[in-house]
N, C-alpha and C. Protein backbone atom coordinates (compact mmCIF):
# COMPACT_ATOMS: atom_id res chain seq x y z
N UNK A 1 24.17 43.82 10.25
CA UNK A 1 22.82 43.29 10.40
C UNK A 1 22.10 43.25 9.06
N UNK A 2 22.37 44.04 8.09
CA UNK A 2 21.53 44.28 6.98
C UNK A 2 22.10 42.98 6.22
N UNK A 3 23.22 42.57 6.29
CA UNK A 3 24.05 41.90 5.30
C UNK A 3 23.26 40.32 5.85
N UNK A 4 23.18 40.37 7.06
CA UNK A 4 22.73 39.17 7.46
C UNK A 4 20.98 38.69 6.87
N UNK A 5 20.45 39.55 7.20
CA UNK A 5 18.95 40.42 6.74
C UNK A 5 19.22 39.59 4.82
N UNK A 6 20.10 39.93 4.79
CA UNK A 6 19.98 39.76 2.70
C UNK A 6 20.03 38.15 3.09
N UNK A 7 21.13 37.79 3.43
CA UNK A 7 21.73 36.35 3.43
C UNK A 7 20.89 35.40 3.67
N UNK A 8 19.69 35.92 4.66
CA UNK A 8 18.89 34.93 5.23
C UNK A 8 17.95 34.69 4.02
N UNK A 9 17.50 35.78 3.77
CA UNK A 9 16.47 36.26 2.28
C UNK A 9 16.61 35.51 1.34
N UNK A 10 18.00 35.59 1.14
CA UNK A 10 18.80 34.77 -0.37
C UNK A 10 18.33 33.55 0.34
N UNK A 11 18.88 32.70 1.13
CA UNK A 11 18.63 31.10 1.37
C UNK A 11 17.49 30.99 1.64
N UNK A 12 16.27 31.43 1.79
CA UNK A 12 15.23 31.31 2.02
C UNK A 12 14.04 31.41 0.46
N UNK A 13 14.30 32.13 -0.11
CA UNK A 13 14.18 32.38 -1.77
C UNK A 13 14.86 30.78 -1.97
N UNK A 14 15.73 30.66 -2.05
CA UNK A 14 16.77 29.43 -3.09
C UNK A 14 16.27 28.13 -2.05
N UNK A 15 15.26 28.01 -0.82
CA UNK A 15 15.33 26.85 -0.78
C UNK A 15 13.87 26.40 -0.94
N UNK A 16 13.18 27.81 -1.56
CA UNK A 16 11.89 27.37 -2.02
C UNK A 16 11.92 26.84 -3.33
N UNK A 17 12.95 26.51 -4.03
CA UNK A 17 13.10 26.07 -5.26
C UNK A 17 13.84 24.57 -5.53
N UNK A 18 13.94 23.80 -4.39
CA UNK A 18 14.67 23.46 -4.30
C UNK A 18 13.95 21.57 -4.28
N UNK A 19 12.44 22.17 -4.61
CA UNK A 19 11.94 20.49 -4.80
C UNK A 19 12.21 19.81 -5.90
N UNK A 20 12.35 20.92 -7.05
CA UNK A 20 13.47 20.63 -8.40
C UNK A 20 11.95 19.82 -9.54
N UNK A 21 10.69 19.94 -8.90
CA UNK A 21 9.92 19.81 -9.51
C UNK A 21 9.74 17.71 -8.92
N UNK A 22 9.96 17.57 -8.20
CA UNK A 22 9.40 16.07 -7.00
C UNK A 22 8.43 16.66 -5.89
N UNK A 23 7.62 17.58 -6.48
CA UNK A 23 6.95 17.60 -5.38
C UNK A 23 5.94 16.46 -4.71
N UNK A 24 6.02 15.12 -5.76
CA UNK A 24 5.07 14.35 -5.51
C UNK A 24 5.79 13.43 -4.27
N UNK A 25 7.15 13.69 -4.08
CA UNK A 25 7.97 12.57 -2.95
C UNK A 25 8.04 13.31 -1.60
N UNK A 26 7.12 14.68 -1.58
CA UNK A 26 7.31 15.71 -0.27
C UNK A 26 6.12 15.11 0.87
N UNK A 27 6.96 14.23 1.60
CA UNK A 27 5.88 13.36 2.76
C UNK A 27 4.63 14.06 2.94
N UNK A 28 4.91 15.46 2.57
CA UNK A 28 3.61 15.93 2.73
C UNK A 28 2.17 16.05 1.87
N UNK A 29 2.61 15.15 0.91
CA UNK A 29 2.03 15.67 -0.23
C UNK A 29 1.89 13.76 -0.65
N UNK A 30 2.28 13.35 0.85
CA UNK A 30 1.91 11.62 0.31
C UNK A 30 0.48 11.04 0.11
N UNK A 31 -0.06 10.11 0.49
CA UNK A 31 -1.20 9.59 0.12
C UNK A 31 -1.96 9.95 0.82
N UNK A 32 -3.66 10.27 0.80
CA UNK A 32 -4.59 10.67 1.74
C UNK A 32 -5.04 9.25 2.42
N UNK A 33 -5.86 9.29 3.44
CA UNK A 33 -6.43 8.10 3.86
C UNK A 33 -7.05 6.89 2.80
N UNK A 34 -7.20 5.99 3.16
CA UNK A 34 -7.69 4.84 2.38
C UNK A 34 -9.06 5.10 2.40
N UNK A 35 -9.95 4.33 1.60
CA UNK A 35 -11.29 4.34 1.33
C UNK A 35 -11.78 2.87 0.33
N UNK A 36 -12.73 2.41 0.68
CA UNK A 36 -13.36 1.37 -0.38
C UNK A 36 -13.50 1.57 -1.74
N UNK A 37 -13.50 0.20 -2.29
CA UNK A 37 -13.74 0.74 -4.01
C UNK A 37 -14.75 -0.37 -3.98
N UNK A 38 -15.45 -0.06 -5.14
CA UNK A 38 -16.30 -1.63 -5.89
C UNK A 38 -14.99 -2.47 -6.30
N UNK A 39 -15.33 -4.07 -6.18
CA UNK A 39 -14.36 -4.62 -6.59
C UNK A 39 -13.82 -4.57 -8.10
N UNK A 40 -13.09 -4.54 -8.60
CA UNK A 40 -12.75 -4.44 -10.16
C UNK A 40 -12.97 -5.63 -10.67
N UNK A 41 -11.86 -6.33 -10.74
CA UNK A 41 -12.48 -7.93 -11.37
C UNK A 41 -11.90 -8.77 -10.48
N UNK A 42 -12.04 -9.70 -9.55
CA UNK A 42 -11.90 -10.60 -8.69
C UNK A 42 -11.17 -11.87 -9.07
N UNK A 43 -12.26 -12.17 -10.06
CA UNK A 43 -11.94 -13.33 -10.37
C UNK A 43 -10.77 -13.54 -11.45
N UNK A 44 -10.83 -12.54 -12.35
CA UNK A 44 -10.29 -12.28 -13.50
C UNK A 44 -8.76 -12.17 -12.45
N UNK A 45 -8.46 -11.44 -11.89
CA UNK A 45 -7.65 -11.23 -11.20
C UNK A 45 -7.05 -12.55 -10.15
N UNK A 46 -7.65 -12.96 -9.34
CA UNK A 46 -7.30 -14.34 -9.04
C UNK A 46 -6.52 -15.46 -10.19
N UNK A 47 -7.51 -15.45 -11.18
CA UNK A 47 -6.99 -16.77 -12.46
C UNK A 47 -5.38 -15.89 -12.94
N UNK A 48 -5.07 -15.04 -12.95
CA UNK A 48 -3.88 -14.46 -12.94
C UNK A 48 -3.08 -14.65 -12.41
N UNK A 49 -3.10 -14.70 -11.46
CA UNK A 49 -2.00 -15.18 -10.41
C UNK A 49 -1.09 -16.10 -10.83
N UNK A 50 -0.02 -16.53 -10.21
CA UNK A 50 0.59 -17.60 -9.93
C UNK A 50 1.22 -18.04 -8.76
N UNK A 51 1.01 -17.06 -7.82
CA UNK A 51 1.30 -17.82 -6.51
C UNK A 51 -0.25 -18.22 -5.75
N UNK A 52 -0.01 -19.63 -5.45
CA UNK A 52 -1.04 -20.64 -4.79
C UNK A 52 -1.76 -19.87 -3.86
N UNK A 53 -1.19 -19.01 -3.06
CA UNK A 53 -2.03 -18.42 -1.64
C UNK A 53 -3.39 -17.60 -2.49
N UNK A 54 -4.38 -18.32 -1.61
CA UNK A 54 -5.67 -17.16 -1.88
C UNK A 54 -5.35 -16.18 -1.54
N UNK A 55 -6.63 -15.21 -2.05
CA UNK A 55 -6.62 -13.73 -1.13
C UNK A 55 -7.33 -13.87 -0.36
N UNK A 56 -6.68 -12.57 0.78
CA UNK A 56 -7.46 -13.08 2.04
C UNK A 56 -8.78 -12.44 1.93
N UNK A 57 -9.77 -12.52 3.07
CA UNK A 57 -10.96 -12.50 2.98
C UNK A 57 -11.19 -11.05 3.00
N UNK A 58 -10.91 -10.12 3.86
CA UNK A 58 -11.30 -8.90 3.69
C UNK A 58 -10.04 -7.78 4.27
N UNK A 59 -9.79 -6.78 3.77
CA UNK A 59 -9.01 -5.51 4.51
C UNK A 59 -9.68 -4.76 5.10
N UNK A 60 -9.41 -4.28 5.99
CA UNK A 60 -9.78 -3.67 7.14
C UNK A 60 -9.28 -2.46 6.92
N UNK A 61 -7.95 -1.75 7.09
CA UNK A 61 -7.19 -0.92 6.46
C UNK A 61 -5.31 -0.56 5.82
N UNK A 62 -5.74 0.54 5.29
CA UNK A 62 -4.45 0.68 4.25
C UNK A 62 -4.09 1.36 4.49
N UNK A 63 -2.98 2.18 4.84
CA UNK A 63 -2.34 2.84 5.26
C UNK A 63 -0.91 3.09 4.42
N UNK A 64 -0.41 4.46 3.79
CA UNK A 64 0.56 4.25 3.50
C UNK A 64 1.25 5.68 4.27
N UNK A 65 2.62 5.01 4.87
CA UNK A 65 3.68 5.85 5.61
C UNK A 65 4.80 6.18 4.47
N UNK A 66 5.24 7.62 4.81
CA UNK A 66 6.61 7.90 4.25
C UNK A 66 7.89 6.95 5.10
N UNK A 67 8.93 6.94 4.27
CA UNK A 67 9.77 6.15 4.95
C UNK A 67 11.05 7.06 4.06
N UNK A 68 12.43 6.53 4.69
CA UNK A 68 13.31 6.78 3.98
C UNK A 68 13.40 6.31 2.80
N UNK A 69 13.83 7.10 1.89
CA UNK A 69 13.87 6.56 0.32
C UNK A 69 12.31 6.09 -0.82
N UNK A 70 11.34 6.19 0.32
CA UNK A 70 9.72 5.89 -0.54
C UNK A 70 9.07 5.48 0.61
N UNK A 71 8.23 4.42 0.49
CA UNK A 71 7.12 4.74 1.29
C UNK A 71 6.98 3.11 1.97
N UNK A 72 6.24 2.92 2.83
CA UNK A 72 5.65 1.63 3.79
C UNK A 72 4.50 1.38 3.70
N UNK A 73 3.82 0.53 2.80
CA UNK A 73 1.97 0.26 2.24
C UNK A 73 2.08 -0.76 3.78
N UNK A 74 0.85 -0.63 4.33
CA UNK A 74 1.08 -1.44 5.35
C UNK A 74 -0.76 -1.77 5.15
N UNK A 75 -1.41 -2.93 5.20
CA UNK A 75 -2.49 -3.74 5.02
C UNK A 75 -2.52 -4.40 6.39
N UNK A 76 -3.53 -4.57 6.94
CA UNK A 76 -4.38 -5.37 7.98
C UNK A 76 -5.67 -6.03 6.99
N UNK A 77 -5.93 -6.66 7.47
CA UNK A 77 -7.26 -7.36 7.13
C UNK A 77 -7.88 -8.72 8.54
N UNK A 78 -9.13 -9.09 7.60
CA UNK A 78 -9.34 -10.33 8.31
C UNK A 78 -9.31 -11.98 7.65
N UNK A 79 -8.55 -12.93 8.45
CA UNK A 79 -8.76 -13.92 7.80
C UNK A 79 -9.88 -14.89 8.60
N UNK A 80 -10.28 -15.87 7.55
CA UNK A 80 -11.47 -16.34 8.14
C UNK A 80 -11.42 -17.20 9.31
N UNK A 81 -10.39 -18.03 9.67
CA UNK A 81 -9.59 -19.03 10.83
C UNK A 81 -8.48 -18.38 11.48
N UNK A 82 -8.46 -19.04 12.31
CA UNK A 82 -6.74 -18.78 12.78
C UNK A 82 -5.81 -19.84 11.86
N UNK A 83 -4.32 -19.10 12.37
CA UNK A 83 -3.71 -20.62 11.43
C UNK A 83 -3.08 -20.02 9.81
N UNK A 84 -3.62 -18.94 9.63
CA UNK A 84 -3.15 -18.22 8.05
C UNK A 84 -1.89 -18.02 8.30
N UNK A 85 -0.95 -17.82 7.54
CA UNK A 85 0.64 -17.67 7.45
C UNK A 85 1.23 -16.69 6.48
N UNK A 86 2.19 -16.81 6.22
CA UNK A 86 2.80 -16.17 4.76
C UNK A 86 1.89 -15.08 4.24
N UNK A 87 1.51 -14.26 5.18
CA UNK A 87 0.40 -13.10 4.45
C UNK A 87 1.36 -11.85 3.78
N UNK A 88 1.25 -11.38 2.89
CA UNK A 88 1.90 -10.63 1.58
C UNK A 88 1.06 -10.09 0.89
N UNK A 89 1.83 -8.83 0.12
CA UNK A 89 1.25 -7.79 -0.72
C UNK A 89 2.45 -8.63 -1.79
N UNK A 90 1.09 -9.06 -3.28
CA UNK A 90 1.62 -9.49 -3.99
C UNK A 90 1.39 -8.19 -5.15
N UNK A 91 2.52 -7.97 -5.92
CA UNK A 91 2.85 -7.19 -6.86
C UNK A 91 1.97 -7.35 -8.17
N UNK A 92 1.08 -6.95 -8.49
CA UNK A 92 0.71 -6.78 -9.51
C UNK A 92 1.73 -6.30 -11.02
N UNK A 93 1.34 -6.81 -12.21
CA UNK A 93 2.08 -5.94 -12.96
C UNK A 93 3.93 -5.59 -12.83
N UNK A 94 4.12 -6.79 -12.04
CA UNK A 94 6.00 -6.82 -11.62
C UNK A 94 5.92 -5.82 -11.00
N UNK A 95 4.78 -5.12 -10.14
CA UNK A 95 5.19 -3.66 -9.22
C UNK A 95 5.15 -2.59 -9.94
N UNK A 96 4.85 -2.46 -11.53
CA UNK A 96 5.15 -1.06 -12.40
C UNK A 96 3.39 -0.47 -12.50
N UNK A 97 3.34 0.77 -12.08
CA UNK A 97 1.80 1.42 -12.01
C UNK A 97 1.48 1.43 -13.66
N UNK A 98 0.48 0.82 -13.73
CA UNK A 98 -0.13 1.19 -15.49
C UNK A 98 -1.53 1.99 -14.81
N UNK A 99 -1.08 3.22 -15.78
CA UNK A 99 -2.00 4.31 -15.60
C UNK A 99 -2.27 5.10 -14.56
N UNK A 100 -1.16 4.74 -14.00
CA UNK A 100 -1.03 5.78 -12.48
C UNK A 100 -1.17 5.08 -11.25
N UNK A 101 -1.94 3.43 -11.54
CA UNK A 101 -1.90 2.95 -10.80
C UNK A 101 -1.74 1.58 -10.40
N UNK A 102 -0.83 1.77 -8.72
CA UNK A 102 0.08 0.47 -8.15
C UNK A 102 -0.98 -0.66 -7.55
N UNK A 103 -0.74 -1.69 -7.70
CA UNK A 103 -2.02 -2.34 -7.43
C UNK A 103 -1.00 -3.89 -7.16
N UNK A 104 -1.60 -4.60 -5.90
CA UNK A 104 -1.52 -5.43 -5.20
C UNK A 104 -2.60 -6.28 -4.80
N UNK A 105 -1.81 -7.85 -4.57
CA UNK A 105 -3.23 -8.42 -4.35
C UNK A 105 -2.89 -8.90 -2.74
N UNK A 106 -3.62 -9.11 -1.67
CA UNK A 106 -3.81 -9.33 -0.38
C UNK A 106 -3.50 -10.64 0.12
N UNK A 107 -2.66 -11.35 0.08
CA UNK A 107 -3.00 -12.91 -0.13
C UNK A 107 -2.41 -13.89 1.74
N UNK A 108 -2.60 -14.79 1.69
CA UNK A 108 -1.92 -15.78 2.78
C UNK A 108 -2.23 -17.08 2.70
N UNK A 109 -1.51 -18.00 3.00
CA UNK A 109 -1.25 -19.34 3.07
C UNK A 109 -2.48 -19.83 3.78
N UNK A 110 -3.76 -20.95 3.96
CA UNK A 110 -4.24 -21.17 4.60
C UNK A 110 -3.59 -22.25 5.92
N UNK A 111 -4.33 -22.58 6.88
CA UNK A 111 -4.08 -23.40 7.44
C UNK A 111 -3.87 -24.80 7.54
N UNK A 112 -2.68 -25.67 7.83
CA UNK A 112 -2.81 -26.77 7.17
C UNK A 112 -4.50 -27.84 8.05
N UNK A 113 -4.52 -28.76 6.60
CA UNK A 113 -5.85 -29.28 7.50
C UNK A 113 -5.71 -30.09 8.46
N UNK A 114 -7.04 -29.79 9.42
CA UNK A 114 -7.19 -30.74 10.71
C UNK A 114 -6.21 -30.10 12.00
N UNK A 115 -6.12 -28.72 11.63
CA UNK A 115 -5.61 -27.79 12.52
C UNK A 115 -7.27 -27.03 13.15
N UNK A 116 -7.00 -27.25 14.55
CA UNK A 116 -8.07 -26.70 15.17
C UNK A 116 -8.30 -25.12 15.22
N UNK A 117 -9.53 -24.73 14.65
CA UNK A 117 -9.54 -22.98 14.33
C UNK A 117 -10.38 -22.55 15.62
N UNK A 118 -10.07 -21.23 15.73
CA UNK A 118 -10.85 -20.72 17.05
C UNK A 118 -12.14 -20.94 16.96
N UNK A 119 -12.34 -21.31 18.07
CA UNK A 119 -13.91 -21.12 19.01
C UNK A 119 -14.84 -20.36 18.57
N UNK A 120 -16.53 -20.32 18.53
CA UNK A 120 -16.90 -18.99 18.57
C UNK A 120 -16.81 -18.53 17.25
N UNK A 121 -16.48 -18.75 16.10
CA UNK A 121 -16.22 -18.23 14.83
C UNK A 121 -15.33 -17.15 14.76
N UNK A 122 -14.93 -16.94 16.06
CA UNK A 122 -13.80 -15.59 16.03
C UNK A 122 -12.80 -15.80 14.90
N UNK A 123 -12.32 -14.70 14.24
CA UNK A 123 -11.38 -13.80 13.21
C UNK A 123 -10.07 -13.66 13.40
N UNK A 124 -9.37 -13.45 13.19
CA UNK A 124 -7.90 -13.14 13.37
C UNK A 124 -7.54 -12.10 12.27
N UNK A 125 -7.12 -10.83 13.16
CA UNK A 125 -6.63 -9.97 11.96
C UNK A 125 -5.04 -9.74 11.79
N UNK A 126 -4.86 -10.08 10.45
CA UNK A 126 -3.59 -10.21 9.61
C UNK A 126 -3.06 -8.71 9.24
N UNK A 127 -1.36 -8.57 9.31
CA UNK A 127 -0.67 -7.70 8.47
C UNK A 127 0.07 -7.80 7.92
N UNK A 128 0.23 -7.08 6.65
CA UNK A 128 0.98 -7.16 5.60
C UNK A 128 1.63 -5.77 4.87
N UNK A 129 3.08 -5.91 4.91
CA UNK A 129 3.36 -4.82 4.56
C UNK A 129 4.60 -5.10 3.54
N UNK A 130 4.45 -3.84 2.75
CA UNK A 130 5.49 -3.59 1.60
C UNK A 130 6.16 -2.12 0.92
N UNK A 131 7.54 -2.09 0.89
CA UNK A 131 8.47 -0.97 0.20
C UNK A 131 8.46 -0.81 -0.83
N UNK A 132 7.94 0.76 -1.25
CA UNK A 132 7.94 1.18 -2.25
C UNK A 132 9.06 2.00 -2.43
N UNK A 133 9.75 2.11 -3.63
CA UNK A 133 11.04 3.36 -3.45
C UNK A 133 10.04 4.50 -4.50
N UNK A 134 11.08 5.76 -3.78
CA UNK A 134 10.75 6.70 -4.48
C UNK A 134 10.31 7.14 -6.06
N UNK A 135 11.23 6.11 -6.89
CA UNK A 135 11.03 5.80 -8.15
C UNK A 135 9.70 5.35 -8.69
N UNK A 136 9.03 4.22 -8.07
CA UNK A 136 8.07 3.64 -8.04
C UNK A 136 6.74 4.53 -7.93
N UNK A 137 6.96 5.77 -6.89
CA UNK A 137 5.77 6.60 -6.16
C UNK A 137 5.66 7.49 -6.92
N UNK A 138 7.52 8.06 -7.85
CA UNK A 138 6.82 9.34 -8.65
C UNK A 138 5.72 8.82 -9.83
N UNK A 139 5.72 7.56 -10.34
CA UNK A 139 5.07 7.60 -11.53
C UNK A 139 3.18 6.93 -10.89
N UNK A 140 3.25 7.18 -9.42
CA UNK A 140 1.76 6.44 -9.03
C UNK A 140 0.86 7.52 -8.46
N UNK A 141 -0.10 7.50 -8.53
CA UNK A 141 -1.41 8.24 -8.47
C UNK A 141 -2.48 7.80 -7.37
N UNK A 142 -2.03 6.32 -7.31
CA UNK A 142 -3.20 5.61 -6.58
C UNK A 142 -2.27 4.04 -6.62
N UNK A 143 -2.88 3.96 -4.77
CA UNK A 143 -2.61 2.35 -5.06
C UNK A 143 -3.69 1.96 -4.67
N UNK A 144 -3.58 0.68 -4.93
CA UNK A 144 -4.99 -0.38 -4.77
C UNK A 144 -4.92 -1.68 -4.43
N UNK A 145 -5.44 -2.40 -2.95
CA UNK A 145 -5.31 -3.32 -2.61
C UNK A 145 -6.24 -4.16 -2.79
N UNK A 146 -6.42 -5.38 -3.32
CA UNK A 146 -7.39 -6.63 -3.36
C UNK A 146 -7.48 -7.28 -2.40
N UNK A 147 -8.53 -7.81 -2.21
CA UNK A 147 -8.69 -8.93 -1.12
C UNK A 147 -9.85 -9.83 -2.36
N UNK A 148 -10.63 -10.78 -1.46
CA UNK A 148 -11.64 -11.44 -1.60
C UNK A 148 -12.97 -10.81 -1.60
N UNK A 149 -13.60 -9.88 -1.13
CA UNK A 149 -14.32 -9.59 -0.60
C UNK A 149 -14.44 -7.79 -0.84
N UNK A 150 -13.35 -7.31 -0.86
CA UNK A 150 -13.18 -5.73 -1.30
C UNK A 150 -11.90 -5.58 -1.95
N UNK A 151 -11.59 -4.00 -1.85
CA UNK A 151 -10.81 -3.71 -2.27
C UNK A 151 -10.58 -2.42 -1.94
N UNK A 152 -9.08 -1.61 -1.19
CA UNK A 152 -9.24 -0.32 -0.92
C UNK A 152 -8.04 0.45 -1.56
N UNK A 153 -8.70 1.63 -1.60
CA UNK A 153 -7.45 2.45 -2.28
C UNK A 153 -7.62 3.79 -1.62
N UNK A 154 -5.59 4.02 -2.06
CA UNK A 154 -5.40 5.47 -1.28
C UNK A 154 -4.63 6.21 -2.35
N UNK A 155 -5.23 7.48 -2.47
CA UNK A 155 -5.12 8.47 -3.55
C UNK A 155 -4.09 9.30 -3.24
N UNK A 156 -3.57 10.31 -3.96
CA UNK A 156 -2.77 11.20 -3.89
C UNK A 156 -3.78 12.72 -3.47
C-alpha cells in the first residue's frame, strides 16, 4: 500500500509539469467572453481589402471554442436584407497576430439586384466561422472582429 501511496504521488507531482510551459493552449485558459470596442479604422481598413464583399453591417456575437488542435472563432451578426451569401472571416495580416493581435474582417456577398428583401424591414442574422491552429493562438492575446458598424473582441 505504501509503494502504491509513493507511485500515485510521483505521477501526480510529474503531471503537474507537464504543460511544458503552453499554458496558453489549456482550453481552460482560452478566451474570455467577447465585448465591444470603438471602431479602429473602418475605412482605412475597408480600402485594404481586396476581396469585393463588404462588411457586414453589425456583429452580434463572438465566441471563441476550443477545438482539437486550436480553436473555432465563430461570428453571428446582422445583415441588412435577406439574400447575403458567402459570409466569411476574412484574415487580416495573412492570419499572423501583429502585436498579439488576430484580427479579421466580417464580410458577405450582397444580394443580387431586383431580388425581393423581407417585409417589414426585418434582418437576417448571419454566421461565420473560422480555424485557428494552436500555433496561431500561442502567439495571440486578443482577437478582433470588424464589421461596418462595430467591432468586438475577445481577450485572453
Amino acid at each position: 500500500m505504501r509503494i502504491q501511496t509513493i507511485a500515485v504521488m510521483i505521477c501526480a507531482v510529474a503531471m503537474t509539469g507537464c504543460s511544458g510551459g503552453l499554458g496558453a493552449l489549456n482550453p481552460m485558459n482560452m478566451f474570455k467572453s467577447s465585448e465591444d470596442v470603438e471602431m479602429l479604422t473602418p475605412l482605412e481598413a475597408r480600402n485594404r481589402r481586396r476581396d469585393p464583399r463588404p462588411l457586414m453591417e453589425q456583429i452580434t456575437t463572438l465566441d471563441i471554442e476550443p477545438s482539437p488542435g486550436g480553436a473555432l472563432i465563430r461570428v453571428s451578426g446582422i445583415a441588412p436584407t435577406t439574400g447575403y451569401y458567402g459570409v466569411d472571416l476574412l484574415e487580416v495580416n495573412e492570419g499572423v497576430p501583429v502585436g498579439g493581435i488576430l484580427t479579421y474582417h466580417f464580410v458577405a456577398a450582397p444580394p443580387p439586384e431586383g431580388r425581393p428583401v423581407t417585409p417589414g424591414g426585418q434582418t437576417l442574422q448571419v454566421v461565420a466561422a473560422k480555424f485557428v491552429s494552436e500555433q496561431v493562438l500561442a502567439q495571440t492575446t486578443e482577437i478582433l472582429v470588424i464589421a461596418e458598424r462595430n467591432a468586438r473582441t475577445a481577450k485572453r
